[in-house]
Structures are given as C-alpha cells and as structure tokens.
N, C-alpha and C. Protein backbone atom coordinates (compact mmCIF):
# COMPACT_ATOMS: atom_id res chain seq x y z
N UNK A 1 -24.78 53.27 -38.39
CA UNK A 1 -25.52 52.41 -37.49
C UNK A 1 -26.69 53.18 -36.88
N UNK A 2 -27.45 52.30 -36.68
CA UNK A 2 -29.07 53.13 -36.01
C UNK A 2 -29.15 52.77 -34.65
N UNK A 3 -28.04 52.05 -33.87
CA UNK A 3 -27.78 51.98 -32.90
C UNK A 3 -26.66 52.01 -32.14
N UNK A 4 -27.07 52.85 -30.67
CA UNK A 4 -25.53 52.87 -30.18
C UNK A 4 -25.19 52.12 -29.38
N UNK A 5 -25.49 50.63 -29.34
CA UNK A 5 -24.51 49.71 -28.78
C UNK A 5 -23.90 48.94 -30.38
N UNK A 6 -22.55 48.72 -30.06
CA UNK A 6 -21.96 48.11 -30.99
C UNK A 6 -22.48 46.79 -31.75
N UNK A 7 -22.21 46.53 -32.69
CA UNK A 7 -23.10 45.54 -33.51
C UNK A 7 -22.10 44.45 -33.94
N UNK A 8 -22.07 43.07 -33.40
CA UNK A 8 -20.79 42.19 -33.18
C UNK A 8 -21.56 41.06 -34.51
N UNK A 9 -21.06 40.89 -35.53
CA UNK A 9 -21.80 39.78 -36.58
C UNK A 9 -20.54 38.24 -36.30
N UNK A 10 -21.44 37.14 -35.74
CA UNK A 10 -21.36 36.09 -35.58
C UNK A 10 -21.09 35.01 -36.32
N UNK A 11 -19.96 34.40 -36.89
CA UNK A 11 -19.83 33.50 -38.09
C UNK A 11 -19.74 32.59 -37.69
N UNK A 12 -20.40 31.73 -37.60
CA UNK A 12 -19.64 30.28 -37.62
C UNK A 12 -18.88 29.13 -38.96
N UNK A 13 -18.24 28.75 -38.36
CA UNK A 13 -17.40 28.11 -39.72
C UNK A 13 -18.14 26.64 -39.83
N UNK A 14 -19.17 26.31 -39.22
CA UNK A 14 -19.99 25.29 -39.05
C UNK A 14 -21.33 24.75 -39.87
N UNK A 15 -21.35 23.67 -40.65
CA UNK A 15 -22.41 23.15 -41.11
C UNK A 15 -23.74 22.61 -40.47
N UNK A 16 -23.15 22.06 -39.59
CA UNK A 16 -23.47 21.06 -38.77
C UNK A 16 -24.82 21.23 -37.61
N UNK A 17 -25.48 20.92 -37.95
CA UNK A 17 -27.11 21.49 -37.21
C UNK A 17 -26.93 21.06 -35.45
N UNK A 18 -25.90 20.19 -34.98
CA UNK A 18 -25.68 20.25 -33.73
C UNK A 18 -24.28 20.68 -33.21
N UNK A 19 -23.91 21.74 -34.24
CA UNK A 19 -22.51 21.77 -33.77
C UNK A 19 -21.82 22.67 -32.77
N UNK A 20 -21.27 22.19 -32.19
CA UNK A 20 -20.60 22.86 -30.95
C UNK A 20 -20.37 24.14 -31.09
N UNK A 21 -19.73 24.79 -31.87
CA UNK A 21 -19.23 25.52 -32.70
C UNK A 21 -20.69 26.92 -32.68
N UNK A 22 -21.67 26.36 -33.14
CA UNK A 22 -23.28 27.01 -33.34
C UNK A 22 -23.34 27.61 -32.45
N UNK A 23 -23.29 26.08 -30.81
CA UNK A 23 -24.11 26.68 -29.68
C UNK A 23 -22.91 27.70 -29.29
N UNK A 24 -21.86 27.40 -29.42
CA UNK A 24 -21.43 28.78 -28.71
C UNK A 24 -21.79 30.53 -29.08
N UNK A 25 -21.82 30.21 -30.59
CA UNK A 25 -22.01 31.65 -31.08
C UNK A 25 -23.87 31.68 -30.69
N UNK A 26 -24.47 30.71 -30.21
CA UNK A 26 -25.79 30.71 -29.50
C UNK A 26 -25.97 31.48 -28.48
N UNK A 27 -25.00 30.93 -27.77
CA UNK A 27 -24.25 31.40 -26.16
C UNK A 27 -24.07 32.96 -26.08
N UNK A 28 -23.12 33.01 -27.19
CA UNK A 28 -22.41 34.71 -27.45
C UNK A 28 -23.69 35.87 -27.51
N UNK A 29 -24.72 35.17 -28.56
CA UNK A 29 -26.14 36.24 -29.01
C UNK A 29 -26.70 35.96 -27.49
N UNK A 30 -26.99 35.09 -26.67
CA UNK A 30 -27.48 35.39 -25.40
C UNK A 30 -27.46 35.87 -24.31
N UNK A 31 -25.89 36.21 -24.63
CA UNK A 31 -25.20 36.90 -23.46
C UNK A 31 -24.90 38.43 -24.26
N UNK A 32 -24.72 38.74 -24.85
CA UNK A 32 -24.70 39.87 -26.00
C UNK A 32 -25.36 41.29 -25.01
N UNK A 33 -26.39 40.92 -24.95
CA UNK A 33 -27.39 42.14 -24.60
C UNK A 33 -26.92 42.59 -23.10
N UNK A 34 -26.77 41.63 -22.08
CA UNK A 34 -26.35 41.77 -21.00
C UNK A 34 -25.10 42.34 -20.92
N UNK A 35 -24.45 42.35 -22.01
CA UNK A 35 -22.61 43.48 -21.93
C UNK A 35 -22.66 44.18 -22.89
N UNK A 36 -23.97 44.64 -23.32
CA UNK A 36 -24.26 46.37 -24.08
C UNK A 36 -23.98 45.85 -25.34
N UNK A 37 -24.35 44.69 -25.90
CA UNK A 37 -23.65 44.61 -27.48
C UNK A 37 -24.70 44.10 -28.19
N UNK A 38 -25.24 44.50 -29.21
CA UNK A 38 -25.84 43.84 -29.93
C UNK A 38 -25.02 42.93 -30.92
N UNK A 39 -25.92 41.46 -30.92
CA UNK A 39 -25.32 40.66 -31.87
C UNK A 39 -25.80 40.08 -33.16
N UNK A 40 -25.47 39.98 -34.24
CA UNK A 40 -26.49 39.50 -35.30
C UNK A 40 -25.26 38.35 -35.99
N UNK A 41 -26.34 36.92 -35.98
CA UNK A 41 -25.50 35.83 -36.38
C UNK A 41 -26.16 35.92 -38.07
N UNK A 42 -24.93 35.33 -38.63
CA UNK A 42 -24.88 35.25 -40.01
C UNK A 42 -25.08 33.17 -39.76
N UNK A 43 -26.77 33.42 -41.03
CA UNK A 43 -26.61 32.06 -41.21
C UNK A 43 -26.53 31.51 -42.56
N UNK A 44 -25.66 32.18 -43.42
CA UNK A 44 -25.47 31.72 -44.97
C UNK A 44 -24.67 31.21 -45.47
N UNK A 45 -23.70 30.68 -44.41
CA UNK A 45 -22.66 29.56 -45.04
C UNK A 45 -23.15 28.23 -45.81
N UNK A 46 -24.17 27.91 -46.13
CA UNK A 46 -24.35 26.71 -46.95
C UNK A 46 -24.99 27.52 -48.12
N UNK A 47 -25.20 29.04 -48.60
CA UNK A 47 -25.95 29.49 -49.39
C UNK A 47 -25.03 30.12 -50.37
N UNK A 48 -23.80 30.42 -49.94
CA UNK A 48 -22.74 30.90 -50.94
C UNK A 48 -22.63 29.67 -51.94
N UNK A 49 -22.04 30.31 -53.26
CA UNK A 49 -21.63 29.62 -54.12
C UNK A 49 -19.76 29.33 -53.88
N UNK A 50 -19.71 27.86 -54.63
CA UNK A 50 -18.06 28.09 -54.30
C UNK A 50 -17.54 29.16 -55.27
N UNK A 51 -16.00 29.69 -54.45
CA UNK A 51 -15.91 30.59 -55.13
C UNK A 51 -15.12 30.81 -55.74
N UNK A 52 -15.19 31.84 -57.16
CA UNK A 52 -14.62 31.83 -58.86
C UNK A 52 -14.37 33.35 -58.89
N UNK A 53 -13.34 33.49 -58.89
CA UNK A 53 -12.74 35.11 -59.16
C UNK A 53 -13.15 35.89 -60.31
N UNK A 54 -13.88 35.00 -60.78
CA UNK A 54 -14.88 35.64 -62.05
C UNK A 54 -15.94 35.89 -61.83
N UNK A 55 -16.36 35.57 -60.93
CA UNK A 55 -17.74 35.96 -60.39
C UNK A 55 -17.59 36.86 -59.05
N UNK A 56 -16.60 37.57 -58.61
CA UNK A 56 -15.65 38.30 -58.18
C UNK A 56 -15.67 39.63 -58.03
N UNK A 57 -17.58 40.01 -58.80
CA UNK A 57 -17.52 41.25 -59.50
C UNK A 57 -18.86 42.05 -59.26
N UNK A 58 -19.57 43.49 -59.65
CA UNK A 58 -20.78 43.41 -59.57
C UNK A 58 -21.57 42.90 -61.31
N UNK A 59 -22.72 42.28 -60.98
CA UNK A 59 -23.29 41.89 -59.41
C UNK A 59 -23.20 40.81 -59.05
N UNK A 60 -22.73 40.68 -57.58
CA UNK A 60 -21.98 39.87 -57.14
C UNK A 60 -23.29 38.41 -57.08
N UNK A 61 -23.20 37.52 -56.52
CA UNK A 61 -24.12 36.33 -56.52
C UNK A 61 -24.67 37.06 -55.58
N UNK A 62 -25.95 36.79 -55.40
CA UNK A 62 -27.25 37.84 -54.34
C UNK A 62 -26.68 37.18 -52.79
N UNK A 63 -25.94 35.65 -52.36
CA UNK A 63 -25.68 34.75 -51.24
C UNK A 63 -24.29 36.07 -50.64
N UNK A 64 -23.58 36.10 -51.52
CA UNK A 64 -22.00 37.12 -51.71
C UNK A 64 -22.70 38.46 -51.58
N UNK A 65 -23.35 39.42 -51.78
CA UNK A 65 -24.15 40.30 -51.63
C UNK A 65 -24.53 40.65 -50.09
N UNK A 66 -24.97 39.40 -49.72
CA UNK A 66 -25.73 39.46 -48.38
C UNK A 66 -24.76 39.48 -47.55
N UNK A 67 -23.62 38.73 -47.52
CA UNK A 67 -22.68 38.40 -46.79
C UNK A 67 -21.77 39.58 -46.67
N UNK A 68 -21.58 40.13 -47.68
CA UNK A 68 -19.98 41.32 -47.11
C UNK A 68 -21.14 42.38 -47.19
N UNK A 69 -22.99 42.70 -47.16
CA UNK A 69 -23.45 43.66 -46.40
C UNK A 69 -23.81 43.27 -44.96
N UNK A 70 -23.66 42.55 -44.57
CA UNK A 70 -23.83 41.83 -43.39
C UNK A 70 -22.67 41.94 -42.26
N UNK A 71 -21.28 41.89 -42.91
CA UNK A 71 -19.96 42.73 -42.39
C UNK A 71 -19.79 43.34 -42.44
N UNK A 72 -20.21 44.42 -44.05
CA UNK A 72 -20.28 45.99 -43.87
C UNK A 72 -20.88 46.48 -42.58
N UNK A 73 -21.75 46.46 -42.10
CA UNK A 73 -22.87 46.61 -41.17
C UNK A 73 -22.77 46.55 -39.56
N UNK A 74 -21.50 45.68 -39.38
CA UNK A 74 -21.15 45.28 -38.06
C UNK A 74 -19.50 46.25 -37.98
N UNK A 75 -19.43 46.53 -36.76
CA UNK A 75 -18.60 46.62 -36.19
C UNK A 75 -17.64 45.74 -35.44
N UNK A 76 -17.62 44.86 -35.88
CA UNK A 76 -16.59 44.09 -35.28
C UNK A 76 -17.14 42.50 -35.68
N UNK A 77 -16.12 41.31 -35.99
CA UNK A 77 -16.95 40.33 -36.13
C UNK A 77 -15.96 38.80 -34.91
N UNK A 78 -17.10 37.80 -34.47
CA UNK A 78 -16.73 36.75 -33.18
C UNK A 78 -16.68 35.71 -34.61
N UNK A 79 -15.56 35.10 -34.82
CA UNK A 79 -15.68 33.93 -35.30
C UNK A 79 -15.50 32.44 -34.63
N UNK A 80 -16.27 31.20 -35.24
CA UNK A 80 -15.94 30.34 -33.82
C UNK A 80 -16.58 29.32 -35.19
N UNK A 81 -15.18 28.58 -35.30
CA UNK A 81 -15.41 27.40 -36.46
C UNK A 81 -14.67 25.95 -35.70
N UNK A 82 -14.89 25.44 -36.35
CA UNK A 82 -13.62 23.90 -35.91
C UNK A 82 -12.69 23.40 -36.94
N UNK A 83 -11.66 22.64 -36.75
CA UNK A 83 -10.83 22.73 -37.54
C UNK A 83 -11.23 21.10 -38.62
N UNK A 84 -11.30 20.96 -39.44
CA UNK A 84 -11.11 19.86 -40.11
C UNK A 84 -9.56 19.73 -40.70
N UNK A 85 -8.84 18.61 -40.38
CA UNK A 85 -8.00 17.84 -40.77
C UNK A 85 -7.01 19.06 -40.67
N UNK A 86 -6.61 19.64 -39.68
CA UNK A 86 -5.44 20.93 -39.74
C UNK A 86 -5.56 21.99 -40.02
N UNK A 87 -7.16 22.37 -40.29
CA UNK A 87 -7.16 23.83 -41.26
C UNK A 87 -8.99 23.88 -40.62
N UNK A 88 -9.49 25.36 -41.80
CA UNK A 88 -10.44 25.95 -41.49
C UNK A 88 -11.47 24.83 -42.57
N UNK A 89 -12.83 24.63 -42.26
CA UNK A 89 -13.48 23.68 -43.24
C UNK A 89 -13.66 24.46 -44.14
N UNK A 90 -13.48 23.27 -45.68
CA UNK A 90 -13.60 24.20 -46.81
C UNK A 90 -14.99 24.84 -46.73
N UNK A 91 -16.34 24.87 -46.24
CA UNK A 91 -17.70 25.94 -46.44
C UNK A 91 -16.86 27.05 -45.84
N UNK A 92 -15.79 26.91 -44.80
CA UNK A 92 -15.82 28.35 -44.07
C UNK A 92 -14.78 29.23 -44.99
N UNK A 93 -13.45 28.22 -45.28
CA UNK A 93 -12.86 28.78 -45.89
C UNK A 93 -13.06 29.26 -47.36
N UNK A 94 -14.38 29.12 -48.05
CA UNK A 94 -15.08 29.68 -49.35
C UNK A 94 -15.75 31.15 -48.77
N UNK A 95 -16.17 30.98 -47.66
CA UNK A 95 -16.90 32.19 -47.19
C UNK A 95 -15.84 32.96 -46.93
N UNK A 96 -14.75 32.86 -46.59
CA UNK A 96 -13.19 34.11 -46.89
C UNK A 96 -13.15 34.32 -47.74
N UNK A 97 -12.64 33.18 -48.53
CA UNK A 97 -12.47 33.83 -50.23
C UNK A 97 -13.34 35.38 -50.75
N UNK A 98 -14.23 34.93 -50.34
CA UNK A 98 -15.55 35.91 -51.06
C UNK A 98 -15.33 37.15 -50.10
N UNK A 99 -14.51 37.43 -48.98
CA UNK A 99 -14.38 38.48 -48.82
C UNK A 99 -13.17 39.06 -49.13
N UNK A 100 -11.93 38.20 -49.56
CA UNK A 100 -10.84 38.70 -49.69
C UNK A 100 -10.85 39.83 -51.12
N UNK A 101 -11.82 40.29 -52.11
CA UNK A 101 -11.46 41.04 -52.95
C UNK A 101 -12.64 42.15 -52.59
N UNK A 102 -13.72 42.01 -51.36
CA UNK A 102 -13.97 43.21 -51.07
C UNK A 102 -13.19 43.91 -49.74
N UNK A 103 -13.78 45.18 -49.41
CA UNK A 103 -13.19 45.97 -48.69
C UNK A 103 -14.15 46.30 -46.93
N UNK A 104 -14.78 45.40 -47.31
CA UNK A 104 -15.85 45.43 -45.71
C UNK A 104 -14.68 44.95 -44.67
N UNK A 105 -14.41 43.78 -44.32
CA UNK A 105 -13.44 43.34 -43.59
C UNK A 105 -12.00 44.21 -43.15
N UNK A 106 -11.57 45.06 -44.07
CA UNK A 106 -10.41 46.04 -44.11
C UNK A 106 -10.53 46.76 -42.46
N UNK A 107 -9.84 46.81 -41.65
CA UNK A 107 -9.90 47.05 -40.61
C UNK A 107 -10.99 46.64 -39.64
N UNK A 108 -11.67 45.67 -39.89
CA UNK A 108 -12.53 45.33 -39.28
C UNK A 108 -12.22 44.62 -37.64
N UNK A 109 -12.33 45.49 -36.26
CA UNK A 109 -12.21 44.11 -35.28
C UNK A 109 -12.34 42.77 -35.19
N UNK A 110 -11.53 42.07 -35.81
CA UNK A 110 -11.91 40.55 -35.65
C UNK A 110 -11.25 39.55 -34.78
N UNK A 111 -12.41 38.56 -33.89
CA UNK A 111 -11.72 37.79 -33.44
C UNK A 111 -11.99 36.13 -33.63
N UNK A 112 -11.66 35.44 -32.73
CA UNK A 112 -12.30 34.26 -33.10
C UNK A 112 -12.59 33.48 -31.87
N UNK A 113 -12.82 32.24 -31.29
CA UNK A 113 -13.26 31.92 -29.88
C UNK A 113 -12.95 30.26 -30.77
N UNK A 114 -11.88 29.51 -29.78
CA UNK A 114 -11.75 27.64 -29.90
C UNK A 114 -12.76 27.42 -28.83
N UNK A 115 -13.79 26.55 -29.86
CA UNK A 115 -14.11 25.62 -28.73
C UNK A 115 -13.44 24.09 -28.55
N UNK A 116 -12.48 23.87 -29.26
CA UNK A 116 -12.44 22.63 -29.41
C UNK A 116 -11.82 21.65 -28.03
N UNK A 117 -11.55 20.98 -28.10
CA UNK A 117 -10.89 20.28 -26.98
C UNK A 117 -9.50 20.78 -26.65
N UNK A 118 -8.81 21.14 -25.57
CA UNK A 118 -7.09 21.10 -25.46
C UNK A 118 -6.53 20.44 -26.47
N UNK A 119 -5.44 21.36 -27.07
CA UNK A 119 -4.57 20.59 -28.15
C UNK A 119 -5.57 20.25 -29.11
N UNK A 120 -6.47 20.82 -29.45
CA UNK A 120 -6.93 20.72 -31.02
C UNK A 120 -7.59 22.27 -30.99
N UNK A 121 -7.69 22.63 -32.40
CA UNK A 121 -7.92 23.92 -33.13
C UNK A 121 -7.12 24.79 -33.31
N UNK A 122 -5.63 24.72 -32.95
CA UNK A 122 -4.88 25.28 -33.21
C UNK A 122 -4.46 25.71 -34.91
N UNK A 123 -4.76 24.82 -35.27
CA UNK A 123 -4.79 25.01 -36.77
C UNK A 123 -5.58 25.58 -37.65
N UNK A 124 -6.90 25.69 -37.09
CA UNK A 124 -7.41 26.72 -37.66
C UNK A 124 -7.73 28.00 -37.14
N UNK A 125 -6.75 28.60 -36.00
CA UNK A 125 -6.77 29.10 -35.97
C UNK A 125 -5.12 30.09 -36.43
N UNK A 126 -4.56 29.31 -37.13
CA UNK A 126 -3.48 29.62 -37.60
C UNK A 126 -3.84 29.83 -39.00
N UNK A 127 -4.75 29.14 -39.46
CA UNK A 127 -5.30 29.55 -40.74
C UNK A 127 -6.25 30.98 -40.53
N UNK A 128 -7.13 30.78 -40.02
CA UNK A 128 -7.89 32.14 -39.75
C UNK A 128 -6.58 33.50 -39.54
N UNK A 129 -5.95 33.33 -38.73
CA UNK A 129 -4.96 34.70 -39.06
C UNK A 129 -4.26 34.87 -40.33
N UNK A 130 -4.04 33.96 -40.62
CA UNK A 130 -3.37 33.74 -42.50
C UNK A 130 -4.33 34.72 -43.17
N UNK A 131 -5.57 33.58 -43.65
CA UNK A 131 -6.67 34.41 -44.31
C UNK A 131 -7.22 36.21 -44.27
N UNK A 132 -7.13 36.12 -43.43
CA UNK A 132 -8.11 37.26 -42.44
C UNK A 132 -6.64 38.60 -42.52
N UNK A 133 -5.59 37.47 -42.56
CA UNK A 133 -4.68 39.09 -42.78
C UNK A 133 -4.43 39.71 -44.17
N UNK A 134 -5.17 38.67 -45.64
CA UNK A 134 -5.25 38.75 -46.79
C UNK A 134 -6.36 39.80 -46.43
N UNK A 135 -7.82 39.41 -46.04
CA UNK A 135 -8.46 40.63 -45.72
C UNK A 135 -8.09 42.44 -45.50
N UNK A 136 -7.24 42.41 -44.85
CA UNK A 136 -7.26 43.68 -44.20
C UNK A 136 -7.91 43.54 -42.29
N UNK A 137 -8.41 42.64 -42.31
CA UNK A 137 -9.26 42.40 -41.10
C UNK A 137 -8.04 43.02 -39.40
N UNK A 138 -8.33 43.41 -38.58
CA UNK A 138 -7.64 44.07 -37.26
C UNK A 138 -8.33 43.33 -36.48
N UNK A 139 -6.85 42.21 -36.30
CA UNK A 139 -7.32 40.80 -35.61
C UNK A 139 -7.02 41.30 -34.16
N UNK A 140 -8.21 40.57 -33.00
CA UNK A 140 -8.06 41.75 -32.00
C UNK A 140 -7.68 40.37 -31.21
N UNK A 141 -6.27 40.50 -31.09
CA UNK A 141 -6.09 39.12 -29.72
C UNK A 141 -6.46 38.95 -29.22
N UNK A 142 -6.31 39.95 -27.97
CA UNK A 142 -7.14 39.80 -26.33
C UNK A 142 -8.34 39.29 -26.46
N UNK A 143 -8.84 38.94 -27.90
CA UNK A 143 -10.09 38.53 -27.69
C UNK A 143 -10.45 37.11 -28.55
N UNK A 144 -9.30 36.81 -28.70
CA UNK A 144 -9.06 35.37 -29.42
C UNK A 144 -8.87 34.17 -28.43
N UNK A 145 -9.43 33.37 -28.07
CA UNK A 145 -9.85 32.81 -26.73
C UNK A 145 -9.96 31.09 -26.97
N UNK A 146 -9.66 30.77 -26.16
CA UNK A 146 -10.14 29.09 -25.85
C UNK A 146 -11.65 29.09 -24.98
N UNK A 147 -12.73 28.73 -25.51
CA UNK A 147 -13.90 28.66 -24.61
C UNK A 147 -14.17 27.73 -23.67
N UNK A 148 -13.66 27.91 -22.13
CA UNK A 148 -13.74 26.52 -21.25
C UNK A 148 -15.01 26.04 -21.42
N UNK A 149 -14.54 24.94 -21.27
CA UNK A 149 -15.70 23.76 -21.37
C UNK A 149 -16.77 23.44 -20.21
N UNK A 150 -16.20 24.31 -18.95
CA UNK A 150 -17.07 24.21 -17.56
C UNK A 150 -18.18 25.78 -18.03
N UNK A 151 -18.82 25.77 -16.40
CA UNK A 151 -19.64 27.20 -16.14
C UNK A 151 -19.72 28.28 -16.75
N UNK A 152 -17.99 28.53 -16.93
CA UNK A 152 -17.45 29.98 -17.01
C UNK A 152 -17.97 30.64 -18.39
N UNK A 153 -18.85 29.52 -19.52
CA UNK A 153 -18.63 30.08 -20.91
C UNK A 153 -19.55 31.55 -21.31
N UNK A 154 -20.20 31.56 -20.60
CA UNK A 154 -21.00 32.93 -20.61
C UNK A 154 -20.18 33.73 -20.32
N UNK A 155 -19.37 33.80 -18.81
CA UNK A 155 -18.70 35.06 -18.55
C UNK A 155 -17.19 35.38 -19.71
N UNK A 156 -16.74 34.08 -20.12
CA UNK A 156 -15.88 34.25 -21.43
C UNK A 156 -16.70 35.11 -22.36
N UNK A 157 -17.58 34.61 -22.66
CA UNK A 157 -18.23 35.11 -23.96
C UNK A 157 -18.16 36.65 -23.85
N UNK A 158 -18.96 36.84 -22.95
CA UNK A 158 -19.33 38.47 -22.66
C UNK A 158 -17.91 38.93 -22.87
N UNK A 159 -16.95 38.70 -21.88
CA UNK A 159 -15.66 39.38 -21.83
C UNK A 159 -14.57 39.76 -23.56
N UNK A 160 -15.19 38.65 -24.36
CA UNK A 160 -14.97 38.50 -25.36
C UNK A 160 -15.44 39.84 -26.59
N UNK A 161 -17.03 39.80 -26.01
CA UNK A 161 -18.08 40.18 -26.89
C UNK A 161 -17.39 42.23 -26.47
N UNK A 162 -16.99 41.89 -25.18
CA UNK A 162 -16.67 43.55 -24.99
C UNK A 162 -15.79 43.98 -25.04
N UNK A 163 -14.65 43.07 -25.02
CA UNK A 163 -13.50 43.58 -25.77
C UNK A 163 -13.08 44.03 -27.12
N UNK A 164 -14.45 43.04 -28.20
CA UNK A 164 -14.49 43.43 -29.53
C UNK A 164 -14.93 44.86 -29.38
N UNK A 165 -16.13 44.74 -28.93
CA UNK A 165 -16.81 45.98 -28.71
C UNK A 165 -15.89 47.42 -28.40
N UNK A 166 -15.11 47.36 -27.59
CA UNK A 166 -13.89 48.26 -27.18
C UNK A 166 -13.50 48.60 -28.75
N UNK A 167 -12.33 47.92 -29.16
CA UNK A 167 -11.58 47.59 -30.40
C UNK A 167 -12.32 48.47 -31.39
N UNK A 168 -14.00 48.25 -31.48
CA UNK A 168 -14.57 48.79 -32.60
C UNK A 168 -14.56 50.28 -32.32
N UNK A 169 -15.05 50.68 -31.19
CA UNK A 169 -14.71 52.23 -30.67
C UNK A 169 -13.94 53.28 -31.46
N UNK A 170 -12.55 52.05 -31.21
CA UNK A 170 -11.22 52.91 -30.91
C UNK A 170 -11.05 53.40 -32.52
C-alpha cells in the first residue's frame, strides 16, 4: 500500500441506480476520511461475466481481473447488498463465485452492514457468511451491523469503517 491509512473496498450487492443499499456504501466513502480510512467503492457488478469455472483461469475475463485486483489491494472489505427472495441477488452472488477460486479474499477482514428494514436481510446475510467462508474471507462480526434508519447512520458507519480498519492491522 502507498498509504498509511487503511484501504476499506466497498461492494455493493446492488444494481439498482437508486438503491438503498448504494447510498449507504455512499454514506460509508463520506464518512471514511473523517475515521482515518480510506475508501474505494467497487463499481463492476453489472460488468462481470456470469460465471463458468472454465473461464476460472489466466487470463481471467479483464471485468474478473479488475475485481480480485481491486480486493487484492484493500485491506479489508464493507459489504452492504439486499436480499432478494431469501438469499444474496444473483449479480452479487456471481461476483463471489469469481472470487471463490482466487486467493485475494483468503483472510481478508470482511464485513457486511443490513440496511434493510427489521426482520428482513437476514438471509442474506446468512448467505454472505456461507459464501465468504468458501473464500477464506475473516468475517469480522463486531462489524456486521444493522444500519439504523434514523441520524445515527454516519456515526454507525464510521464505527464500522474502524473496526474493519482495526481487524486489518492485526
């Protein structure tokens, strides 16, 4: 790294050009700087190809390329998707796939942030620990969070953003 505040890469599991989901990891890069963290959001979830374990390989598709150097690169990663129908949406859950046979993610701090309403997202976030433990990924609880829906979402965020930050340290 060419810098010494920690470098937190931002996924969203989201298509959706107004999606809730976005503004928070919006939220997270704005508040980022103010709790010593640099943040860099990944916006290539509609640019991956779906994915074929045959293509699995070098050289990888240039979309797959960008993406696990983009996690190589970070120290720690905030995920914040919504759940479709009980689970993670299939764009997000293709963008796992494509990391489960590299080795960027392998101990990687990861967490994730619900925004969804009480009593929903539970499910994907039961999928995200599934997946993510195929990774290798070092899922960091304390920082796996429900994002209130009042004032407080900045000071969540930050608290979030520096606990990853911690995690990556250690």
């Amino acid at each position: 790294m060419t810098t010494t505040r920690p470098v937190i890469l931002l996924l969203s599991g989201s298509l959706r050009a107004a999606s809730t989901n976005e503004a928070v990891l919006r939220t997270a890069y704005d508040v980022a700087p103010t709790v010593g963290v640099e943040a860099v959001r990944y916006d290539g979830l509609a640019d991956l190809p779906h994915f074929n374990p045959d293509d699995d390989r070098e050289p990888l598709p240039p979309a797959v390329a960008t993406l696990r150097t983009a996690i190589e690169k970070a120290d720690g990663l905030l995920i914040c998707t919504p759940e479709y129908a009980g689970t993670l949406p299939g764009s997000f859950k293709n963008l796992l796939d494509w990391t489960v046979g590299g080795v960027e993610i392998s101990d990687k701090p990861t967490a994730w942030v619900n925004a969804a309403a009480p009593g929903r997202g539970e499910g994907a976030g039961a999928a995200l620990r599934t997946v993510l433990g195929y990774t290798g990924a070092r899922i960091v609880d304390e920082a796996c969070v429900r994002v209130p829906a009042d004032g407080d979402v900045k000071r969540a965020l930050g608290e979030v953003l520096v606990t990853l930050a911690r995690a990556a340290a250690e």
